[in-house]
N, C-alpha and C. Protein backbone atom coordinates (compact mmCIF):
# COMPACT_ATOMS: atom_id res chain seq x y z
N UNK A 1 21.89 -25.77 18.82
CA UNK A 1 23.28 -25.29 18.85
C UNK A 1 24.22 -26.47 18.61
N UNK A 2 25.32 -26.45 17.74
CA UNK A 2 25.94 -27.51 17.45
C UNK A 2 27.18 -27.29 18.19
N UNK A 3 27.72 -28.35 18.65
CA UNK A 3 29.52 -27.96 19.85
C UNK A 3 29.95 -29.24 19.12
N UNK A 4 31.72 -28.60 19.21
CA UNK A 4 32.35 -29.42 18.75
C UNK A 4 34.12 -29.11 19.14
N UNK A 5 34.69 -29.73 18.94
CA UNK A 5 36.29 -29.15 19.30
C UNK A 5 36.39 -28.38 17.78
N UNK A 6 36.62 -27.00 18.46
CA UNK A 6 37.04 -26.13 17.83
C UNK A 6 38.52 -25.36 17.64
N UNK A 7 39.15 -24.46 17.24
CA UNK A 7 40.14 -23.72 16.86
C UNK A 7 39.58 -22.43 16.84
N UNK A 8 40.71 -21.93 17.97
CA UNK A 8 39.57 -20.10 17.86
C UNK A 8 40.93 -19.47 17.68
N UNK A 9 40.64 -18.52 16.52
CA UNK A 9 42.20 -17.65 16.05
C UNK A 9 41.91 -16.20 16.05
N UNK A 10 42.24 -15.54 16.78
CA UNK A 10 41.71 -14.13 16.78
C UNK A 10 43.21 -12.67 16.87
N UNK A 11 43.40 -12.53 15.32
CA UNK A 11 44.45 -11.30 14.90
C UNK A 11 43.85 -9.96 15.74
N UNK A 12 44.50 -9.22 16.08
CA UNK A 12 44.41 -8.27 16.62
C UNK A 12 45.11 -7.15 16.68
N UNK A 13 44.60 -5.85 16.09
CA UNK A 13 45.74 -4.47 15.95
C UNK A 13 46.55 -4.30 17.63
N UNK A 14 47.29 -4.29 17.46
CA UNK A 14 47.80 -3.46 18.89
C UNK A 14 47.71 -2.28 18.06
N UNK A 15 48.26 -1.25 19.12
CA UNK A 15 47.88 0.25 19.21
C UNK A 15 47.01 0.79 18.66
N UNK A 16 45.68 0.22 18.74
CA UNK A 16 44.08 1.09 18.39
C UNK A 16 43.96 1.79 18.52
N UNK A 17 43.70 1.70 19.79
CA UNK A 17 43.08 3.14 20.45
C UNK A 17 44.04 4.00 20.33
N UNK A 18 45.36 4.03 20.58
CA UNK A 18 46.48 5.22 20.27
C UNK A 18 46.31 5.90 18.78
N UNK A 19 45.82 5.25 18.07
CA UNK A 19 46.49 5.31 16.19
C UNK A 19 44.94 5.88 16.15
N UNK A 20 43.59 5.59 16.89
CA UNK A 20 42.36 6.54 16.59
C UNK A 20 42.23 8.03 17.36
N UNK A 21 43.19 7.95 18.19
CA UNK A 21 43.29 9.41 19.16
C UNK A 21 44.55 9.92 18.76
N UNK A 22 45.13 9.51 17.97
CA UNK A 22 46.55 10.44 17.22
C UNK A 22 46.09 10.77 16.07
N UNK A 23 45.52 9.94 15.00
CA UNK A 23 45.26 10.08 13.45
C UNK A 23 43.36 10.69 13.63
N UNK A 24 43.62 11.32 12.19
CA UNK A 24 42.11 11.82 12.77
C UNK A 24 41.57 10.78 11.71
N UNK A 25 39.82 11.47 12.13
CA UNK A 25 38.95 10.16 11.70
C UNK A 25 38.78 9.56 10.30
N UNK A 26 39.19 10.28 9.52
CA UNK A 26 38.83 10.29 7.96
C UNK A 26 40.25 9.24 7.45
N UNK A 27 41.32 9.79 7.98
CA UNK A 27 42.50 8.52 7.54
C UNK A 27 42.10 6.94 8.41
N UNK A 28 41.82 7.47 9.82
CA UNK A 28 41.90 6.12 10.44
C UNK A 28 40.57 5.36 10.10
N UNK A 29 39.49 5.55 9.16
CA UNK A 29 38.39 5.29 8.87
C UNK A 29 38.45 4.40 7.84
N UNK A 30 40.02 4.56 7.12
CA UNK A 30 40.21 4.19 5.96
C UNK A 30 41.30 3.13 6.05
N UNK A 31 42.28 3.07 7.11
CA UNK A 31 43.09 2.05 7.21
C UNK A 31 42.88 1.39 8.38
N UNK A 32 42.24 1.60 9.22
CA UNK A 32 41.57 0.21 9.89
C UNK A 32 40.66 -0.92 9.09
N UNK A 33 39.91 -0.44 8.04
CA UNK A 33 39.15 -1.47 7.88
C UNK A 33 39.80 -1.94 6.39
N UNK A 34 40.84 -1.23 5.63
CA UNK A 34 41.51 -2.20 4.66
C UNK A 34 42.53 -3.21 5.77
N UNK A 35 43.36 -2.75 6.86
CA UNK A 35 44.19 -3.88 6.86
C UNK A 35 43.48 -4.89 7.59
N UNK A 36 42.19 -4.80 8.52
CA UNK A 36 41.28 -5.65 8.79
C UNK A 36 40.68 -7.11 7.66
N UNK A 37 40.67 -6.39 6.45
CA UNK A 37 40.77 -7.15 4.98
C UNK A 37 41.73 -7.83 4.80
N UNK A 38 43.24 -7.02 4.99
CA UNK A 38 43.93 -7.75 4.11
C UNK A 38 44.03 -8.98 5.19
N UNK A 39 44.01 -8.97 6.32
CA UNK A 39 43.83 -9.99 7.20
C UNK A 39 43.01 -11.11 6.91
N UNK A 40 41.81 -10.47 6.62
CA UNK A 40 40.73 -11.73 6.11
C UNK A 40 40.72 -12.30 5.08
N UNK A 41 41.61 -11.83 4.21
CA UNK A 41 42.03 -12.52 2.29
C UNK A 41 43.25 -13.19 2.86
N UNK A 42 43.88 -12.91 3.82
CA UNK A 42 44.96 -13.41 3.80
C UNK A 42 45.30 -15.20 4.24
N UNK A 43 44.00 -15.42 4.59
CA UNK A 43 43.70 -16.39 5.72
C UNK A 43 43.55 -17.69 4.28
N UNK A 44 44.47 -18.73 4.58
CA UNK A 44 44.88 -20.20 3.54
C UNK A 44 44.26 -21.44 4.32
N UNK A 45 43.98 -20.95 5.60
CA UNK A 45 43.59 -22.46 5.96
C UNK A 45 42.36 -22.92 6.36
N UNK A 46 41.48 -21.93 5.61
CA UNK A 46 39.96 -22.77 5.67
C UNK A 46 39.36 -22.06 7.00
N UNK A 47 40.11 -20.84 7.51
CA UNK A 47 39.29 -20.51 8.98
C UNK A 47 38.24 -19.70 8.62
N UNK A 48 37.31 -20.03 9.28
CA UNK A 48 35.76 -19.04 8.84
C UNK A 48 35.86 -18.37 9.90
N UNK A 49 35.06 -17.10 9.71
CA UNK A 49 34.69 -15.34 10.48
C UNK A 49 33.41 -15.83 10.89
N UNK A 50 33.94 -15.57 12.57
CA UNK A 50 32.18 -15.72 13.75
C UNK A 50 32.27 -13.87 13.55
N UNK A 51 33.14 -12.78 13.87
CA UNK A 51 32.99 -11.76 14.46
C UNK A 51 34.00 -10.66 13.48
N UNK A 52 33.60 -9.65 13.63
CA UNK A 52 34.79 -8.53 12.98
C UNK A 52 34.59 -7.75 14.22
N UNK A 53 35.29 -7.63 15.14
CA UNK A 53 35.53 -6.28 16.37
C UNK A 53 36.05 -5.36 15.65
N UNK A 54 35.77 -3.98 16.46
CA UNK A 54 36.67 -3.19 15.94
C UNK A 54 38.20 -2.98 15.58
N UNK A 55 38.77 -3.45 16.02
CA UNK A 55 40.30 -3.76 16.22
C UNK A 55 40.78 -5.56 16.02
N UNK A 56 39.75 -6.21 15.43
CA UNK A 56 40.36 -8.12 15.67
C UNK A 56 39.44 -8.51 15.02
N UNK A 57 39.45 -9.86 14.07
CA UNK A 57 39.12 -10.46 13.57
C UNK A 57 38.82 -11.94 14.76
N UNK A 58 37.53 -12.71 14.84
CA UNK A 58 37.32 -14.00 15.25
C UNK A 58 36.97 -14.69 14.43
N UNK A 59 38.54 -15.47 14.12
CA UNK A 59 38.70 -16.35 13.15
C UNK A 59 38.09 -17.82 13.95
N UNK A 60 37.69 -18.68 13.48
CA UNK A 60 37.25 -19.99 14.19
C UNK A 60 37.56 -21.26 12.66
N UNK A 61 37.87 -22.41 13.28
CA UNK A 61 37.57 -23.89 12.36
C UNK A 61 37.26 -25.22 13.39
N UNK A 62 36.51 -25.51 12.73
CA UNK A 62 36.17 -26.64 13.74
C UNK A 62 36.65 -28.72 13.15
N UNK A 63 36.27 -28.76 14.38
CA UNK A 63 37.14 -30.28 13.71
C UNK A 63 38.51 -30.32 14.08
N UNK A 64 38.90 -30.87 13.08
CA UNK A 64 40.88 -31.42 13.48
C UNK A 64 41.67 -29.94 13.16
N UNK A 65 42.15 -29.80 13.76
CA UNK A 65 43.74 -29.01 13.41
C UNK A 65 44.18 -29.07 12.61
N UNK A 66 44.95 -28.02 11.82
CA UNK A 66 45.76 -27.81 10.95
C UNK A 66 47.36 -28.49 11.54
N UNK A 67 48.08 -28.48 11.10
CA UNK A 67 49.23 -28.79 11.56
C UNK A 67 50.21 -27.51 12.49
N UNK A 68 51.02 -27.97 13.47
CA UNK A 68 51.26 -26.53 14.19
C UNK A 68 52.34 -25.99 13.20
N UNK A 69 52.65 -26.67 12.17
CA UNK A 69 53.33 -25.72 11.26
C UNK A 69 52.78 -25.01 10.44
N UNK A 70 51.82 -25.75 9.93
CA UNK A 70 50.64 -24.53 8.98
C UNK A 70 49.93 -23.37 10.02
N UNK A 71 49.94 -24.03 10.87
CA UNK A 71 48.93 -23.01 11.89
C UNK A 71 50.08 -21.51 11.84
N UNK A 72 51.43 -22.47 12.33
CA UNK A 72 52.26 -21.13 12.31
C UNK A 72 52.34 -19.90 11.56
N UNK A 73 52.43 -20.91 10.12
CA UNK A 73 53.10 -20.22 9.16
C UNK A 73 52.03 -19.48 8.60
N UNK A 74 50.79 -19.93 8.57
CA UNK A 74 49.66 -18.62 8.31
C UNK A 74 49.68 -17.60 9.67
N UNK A 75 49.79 -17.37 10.48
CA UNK A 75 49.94 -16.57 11.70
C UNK A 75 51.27 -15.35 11.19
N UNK A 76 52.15 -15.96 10.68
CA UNK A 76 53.29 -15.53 9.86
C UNK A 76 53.16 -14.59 9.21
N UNK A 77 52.09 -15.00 7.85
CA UNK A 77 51.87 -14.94 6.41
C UNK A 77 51.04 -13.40 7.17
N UNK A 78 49.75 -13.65 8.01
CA UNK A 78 48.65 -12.76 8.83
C UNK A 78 49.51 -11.72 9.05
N UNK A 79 50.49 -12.27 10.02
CA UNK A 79 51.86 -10.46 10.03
C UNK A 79 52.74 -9.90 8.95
N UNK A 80 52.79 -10.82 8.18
CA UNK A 80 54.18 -10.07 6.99
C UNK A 80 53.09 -9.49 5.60
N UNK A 81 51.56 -9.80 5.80
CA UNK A 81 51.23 -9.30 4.74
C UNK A 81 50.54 -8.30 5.31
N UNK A 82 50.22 -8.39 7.23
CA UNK A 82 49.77 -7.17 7.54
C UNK A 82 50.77 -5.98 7.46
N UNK A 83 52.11 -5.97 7.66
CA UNK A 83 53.40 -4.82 7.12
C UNK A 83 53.38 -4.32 5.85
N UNK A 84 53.32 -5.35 4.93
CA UNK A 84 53.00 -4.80 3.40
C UNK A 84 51.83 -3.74 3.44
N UNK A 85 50.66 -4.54 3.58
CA UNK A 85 49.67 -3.25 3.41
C UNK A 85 49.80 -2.21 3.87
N UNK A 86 50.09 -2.31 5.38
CA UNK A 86 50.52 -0.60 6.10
C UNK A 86 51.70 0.00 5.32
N UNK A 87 52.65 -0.65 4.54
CA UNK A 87 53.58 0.14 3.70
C UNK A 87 52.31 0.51 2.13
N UNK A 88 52.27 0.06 1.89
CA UNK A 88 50.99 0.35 0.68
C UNK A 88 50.16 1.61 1.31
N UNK A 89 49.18 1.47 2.19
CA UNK A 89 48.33 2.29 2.72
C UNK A 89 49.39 3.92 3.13
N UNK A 90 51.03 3.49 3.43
CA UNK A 90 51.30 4.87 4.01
C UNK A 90 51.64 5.26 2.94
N UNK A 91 52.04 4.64 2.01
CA UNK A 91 52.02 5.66 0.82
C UNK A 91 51.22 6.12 -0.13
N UNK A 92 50.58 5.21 -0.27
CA UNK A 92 48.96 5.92 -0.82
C UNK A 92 48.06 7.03 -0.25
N UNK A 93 49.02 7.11 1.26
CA UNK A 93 48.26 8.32 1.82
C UNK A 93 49.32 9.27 2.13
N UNK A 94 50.11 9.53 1.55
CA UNK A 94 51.28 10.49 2.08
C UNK A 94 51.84 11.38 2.16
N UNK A 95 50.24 12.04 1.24
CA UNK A 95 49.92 13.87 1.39
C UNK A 95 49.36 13.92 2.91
N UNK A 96 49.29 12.93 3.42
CA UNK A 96 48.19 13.08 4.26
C UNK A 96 48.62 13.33 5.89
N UNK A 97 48.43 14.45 6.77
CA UNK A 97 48.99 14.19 8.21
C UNK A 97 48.98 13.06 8.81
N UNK A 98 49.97 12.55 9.38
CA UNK A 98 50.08 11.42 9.92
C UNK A 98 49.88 10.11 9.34
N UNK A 99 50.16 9.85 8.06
CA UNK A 99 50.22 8.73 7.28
C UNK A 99 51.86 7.97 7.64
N UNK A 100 52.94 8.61 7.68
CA UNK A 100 54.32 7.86 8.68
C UNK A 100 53.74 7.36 9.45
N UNK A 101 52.96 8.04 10.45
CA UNK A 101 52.72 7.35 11.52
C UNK A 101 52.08 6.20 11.79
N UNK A 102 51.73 5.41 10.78
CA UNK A 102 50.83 4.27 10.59
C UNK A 102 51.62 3.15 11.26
N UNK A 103 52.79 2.43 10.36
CA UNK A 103 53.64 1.68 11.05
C UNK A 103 54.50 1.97 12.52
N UNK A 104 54.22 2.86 13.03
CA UNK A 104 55.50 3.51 14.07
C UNK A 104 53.76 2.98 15.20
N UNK A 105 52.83 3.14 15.08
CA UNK A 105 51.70 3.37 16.05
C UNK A 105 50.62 1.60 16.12
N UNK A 106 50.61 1.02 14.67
CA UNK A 106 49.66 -0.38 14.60
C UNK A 106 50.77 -1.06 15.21
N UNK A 107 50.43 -2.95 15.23
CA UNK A 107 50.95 -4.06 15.47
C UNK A 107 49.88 -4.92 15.25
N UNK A 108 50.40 -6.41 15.12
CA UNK A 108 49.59 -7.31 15.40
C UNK A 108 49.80 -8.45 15.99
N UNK A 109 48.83 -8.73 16.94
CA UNK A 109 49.41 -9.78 18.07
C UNK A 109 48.04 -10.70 17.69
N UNK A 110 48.56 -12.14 17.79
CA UNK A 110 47.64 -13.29 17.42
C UNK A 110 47.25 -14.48 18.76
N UNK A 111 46.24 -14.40 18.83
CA UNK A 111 45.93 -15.45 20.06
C UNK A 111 45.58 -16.52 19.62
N UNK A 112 45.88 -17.50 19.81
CA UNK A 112 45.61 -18.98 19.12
C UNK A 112 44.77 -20.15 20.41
N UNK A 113 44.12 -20.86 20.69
CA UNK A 113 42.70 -21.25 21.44
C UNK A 113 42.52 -22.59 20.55
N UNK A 114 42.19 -23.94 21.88
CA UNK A 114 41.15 -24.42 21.27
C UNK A 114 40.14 -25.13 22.11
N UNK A 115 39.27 -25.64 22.00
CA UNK A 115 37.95 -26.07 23.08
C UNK A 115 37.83 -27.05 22.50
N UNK A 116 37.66 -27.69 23.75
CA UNK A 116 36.90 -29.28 22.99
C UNK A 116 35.23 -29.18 22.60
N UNK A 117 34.43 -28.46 23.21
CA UNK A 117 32.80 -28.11 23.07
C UNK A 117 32.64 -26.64 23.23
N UNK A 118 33.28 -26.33 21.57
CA UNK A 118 32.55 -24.54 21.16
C UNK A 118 31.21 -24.87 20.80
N UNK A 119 30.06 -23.96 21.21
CA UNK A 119 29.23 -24.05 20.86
C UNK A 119 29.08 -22.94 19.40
N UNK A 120 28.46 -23.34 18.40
CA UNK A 120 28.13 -22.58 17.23
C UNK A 120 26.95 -22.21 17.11
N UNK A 121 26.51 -20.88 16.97
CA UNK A 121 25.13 -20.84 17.19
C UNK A 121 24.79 -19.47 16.01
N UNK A 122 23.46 -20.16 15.09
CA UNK A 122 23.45 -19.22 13.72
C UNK A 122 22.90 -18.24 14.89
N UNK A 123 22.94 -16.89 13.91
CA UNK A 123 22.18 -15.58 14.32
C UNK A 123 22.46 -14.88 12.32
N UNK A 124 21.28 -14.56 12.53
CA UNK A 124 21.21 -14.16 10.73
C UNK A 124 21.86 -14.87 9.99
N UNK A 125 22.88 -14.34 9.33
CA UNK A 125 23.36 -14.97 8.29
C UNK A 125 25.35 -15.38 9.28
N UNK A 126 25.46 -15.11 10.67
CA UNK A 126 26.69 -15.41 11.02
C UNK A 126 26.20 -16.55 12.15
N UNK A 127 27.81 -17.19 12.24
CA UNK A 127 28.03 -17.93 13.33
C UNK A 127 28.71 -17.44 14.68
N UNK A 128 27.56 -17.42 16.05
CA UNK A 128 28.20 -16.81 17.15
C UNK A 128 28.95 -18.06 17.45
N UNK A 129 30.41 -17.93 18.06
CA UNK A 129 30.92 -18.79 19.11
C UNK A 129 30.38 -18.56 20.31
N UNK A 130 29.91 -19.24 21.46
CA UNK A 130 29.98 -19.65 22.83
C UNK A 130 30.25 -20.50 23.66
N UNK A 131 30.08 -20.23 24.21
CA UNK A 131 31.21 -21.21 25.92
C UNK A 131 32.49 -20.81 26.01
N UNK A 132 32.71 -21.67 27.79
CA UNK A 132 33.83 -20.88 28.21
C UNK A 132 34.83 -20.62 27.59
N UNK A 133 35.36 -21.17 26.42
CA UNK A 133 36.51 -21.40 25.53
C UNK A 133 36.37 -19.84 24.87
N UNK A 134 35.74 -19.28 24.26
CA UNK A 134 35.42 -18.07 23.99
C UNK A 134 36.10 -17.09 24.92
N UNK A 135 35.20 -16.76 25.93
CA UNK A 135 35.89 -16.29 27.39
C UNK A 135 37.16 -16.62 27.18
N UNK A 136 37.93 -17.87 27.73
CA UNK A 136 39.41 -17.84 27.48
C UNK A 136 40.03 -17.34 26.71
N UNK A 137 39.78 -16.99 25.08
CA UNK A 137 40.06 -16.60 24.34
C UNK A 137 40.55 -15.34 24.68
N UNK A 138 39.02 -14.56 24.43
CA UNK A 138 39.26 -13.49 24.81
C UNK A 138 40.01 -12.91 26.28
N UNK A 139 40.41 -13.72 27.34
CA UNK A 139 40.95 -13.12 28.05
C UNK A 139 42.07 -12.88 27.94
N UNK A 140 42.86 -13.83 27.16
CA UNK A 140 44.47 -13.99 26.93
C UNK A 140 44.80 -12.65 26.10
N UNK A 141 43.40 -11.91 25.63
CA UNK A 141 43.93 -10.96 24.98
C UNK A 141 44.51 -10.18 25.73
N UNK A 142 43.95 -9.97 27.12
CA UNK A 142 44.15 -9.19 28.13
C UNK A 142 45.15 -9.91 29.08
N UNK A 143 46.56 -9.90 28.45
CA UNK A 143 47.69 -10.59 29.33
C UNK A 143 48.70 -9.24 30.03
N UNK A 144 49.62 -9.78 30.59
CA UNK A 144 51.02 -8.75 30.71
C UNK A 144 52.05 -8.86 29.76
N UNK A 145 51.71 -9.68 28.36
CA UNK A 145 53.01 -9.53 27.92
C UNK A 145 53.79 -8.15 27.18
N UNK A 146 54.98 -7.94 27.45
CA UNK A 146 55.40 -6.48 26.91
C UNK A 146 55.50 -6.52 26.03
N UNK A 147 55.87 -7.48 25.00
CA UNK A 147 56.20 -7.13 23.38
C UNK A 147 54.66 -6.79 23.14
N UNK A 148 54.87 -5.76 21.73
CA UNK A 148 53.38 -5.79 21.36
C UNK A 148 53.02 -6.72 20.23
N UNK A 149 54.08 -7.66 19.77
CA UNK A 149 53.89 -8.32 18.43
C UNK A 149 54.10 -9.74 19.03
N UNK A 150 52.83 -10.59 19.01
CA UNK A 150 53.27 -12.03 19.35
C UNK A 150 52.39 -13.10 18.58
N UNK A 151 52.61 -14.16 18.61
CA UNK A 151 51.61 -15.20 18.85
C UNK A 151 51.63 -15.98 19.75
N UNK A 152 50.62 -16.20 20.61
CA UNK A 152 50.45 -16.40 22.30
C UNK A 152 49.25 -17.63 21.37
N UNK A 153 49.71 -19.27 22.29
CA UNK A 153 49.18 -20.52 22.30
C UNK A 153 48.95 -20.48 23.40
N UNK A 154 47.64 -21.17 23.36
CA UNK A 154 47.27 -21.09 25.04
C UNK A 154 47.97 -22.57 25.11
N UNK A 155 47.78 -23.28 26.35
CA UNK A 155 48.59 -24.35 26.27
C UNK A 155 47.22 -25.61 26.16
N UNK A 156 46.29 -25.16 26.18
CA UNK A 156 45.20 -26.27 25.71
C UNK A 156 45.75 -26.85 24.46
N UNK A 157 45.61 -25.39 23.16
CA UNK A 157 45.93 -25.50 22.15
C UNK A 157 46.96 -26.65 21.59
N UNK A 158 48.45 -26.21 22.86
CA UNK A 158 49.98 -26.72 22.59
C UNK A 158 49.58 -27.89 22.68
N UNK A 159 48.78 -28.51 23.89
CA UNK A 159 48.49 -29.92 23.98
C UNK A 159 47.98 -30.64 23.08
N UNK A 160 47.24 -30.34 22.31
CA UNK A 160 46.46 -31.11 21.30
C UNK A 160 47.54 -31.22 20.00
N UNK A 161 48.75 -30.97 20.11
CA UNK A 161 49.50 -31.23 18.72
C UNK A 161 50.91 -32.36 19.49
N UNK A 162 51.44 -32.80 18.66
CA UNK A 162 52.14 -34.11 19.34
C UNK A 162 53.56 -33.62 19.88
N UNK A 163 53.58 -34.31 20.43
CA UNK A 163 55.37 -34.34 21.49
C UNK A 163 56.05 -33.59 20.32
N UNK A 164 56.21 -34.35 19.45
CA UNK A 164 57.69 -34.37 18.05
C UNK A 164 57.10 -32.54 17.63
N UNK A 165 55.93 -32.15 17.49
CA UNK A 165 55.84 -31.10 17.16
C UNK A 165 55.97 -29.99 17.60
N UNK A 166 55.81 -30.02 19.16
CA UNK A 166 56.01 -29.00 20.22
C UNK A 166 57.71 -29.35 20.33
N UNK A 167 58.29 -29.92 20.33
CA UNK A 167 59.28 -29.87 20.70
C UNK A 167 60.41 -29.53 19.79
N UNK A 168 59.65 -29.23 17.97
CA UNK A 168 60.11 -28.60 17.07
C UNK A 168 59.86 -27.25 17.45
N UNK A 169 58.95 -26.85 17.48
CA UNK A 169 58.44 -25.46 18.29
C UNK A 169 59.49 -24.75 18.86
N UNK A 170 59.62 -25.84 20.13
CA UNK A 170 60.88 -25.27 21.21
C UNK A 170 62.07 -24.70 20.49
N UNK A 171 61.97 -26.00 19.85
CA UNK A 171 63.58 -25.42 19.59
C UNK A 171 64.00 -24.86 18.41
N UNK A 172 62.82 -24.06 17.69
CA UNK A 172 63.33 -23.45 16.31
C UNK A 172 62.51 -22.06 16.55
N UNK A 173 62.00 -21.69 17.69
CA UNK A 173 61.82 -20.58 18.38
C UNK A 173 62.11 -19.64 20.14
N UNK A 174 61.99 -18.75 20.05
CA UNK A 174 62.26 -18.55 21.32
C UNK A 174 61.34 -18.37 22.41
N UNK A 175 60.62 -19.51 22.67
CA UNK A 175 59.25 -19.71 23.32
C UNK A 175 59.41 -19.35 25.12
N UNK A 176 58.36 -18.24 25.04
CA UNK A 176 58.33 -17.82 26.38
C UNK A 176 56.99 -18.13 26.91
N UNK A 177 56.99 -19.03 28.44
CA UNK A 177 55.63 -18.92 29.38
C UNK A 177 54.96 -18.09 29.92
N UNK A 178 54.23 -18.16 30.38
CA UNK A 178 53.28 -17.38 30.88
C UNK A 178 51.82 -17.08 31.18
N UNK A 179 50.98 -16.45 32.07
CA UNK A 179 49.99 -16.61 32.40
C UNK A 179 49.41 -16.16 32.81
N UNK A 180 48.15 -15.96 33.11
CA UNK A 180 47.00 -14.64 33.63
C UNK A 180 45.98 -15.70 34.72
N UNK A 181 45.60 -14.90 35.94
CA UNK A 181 44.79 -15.56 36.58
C UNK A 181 43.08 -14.61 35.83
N UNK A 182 41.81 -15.85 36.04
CA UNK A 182 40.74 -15.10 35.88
C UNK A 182 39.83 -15.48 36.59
N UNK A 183 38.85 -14.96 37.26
CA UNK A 183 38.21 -14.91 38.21
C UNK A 183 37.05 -15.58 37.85
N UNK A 184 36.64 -16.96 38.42
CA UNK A 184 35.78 -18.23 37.95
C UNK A 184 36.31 -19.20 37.29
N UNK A 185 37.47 -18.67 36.55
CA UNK A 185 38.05 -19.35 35.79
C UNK A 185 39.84 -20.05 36.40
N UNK A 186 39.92 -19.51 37.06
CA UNK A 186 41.72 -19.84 37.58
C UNK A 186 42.83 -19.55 36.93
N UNK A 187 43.71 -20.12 37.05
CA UNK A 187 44.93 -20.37 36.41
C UNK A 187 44.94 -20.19 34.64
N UNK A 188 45.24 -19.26 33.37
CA UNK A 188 44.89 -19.94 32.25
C UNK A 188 46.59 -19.78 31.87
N UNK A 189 47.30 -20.82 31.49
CA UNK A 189 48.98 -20.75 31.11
C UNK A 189 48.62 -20.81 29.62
N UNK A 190 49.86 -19.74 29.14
CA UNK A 190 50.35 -20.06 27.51
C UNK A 190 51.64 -19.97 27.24
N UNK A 191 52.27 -19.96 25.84
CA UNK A 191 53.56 -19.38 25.85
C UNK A 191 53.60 -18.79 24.83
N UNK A 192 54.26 -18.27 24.21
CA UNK A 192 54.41 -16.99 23.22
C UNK A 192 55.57 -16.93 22.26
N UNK A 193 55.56 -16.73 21.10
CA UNK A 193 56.55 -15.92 20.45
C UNK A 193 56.40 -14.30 19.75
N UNK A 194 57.64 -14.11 19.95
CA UNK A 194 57.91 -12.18 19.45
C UNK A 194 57.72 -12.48 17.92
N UNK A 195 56.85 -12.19 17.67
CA UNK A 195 56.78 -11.40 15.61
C UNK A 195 57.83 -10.62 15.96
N UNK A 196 58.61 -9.91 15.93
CA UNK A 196 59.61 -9.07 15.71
C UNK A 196 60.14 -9.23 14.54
N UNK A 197 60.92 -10.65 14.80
CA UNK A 197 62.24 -11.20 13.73
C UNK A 197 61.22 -11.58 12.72
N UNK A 198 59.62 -11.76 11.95
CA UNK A 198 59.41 -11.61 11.19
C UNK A 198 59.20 -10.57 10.44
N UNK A 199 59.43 -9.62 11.20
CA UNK A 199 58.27 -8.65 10.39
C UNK A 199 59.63 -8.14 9.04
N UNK A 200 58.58 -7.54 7.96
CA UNK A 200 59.44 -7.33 6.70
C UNK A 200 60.07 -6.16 6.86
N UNK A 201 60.88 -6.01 5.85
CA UNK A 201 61.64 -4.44 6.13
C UNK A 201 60.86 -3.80 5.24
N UNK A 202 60.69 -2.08 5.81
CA UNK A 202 60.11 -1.49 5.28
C UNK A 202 60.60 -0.15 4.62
């Protein structure tokens, strides 16, 4: 098994489960797994696929960081080209019951992670991530924050990019704290911004 400081990036639909128990199976069969795509074409900075969940992509890169402005601005690019497609997809389907309802019911919220020793481990032809960094990952999915559109840095992440850059951060967004306790694990803090003010008009 090879470990190394990694980057774990994992996009994620909000309202799944709502948009598979409102839309029936034959539409939602068909636009879960294109905008799942356009997610994965959409991706500029070299991040390779450990996982496809049903609802999230586990994006991973290992080694150095991108810059927290590239990091951003593909996180960006991940939401404004995930809006396009759901405008594409609702009209390509718009004989269809409940094709409006596409944009009024998805979202996408981005968790951003990094570990100093991810372990990488082949299985067939993919790479599993493991260790606790994983776990963290995935727990932040499971926060209280109310917006459903964010990108949430854990603050491991924030740390590993320099003073001058976080503090561009601060102040050319509206960065909110916050945090989840987990059980073995303690305390995990991040902070967040609202996708809102990106998303495109539709």
């Amino acid at each position: 098994m090879d470990t190394g400081p990694t980057l774990i990036c994992i996009p994620d639909i909000s309202g799944f489960t709502r948009f598979m128990g409102e839309i029936d199976f034959e539409l939602s069969t068909k636009i879960i797994p294109s905008l799942l795509n356009k997610i994965i074409y959409s991706n500029e900075i070299g991040l390779k696929i450990s996982e496809i969940e049903g609802d999230a992509v586990l994006f991973y890169r290992s080694g150095e960081l991108p810059t927290l402005k590239d990091l951003i601005d593909q996180c960006i690019y991940f939401y404004t080209e995930f809006y396009n497609q759901m405008d594409v997809l609702r009209s390509k389907n718009n004989g269809h019951q409940g094709a409006d309802k596409i944009p009024e019911l998805l979202g996408l919220k981005i968790i951003l992670h990094f570990g100093e020793e991810v372990g990488l481990v082949p299985i067939g032809k993919n790479i599993k991530l493991m260790g606790e960094d994983i776990i963290v990952a995935h727990r932040l999915l499971k926060n209280t924050i109310s917006a459903d559109e964010y990108i949430l840095f854990s603050n491991e992440i924030l740390s590993n990019f320099s003073e001058e850059e976080r503090k561009e951060l601060q102040e050319s967004t509206d960065l909110i704290a916050g945090g989840i306790n987990v059980d073995h694990l303690g305390r995990i803090d991040y902070k967040y911004i609202d996708l809102l003010p990106f998303r495109p008009e539709q």
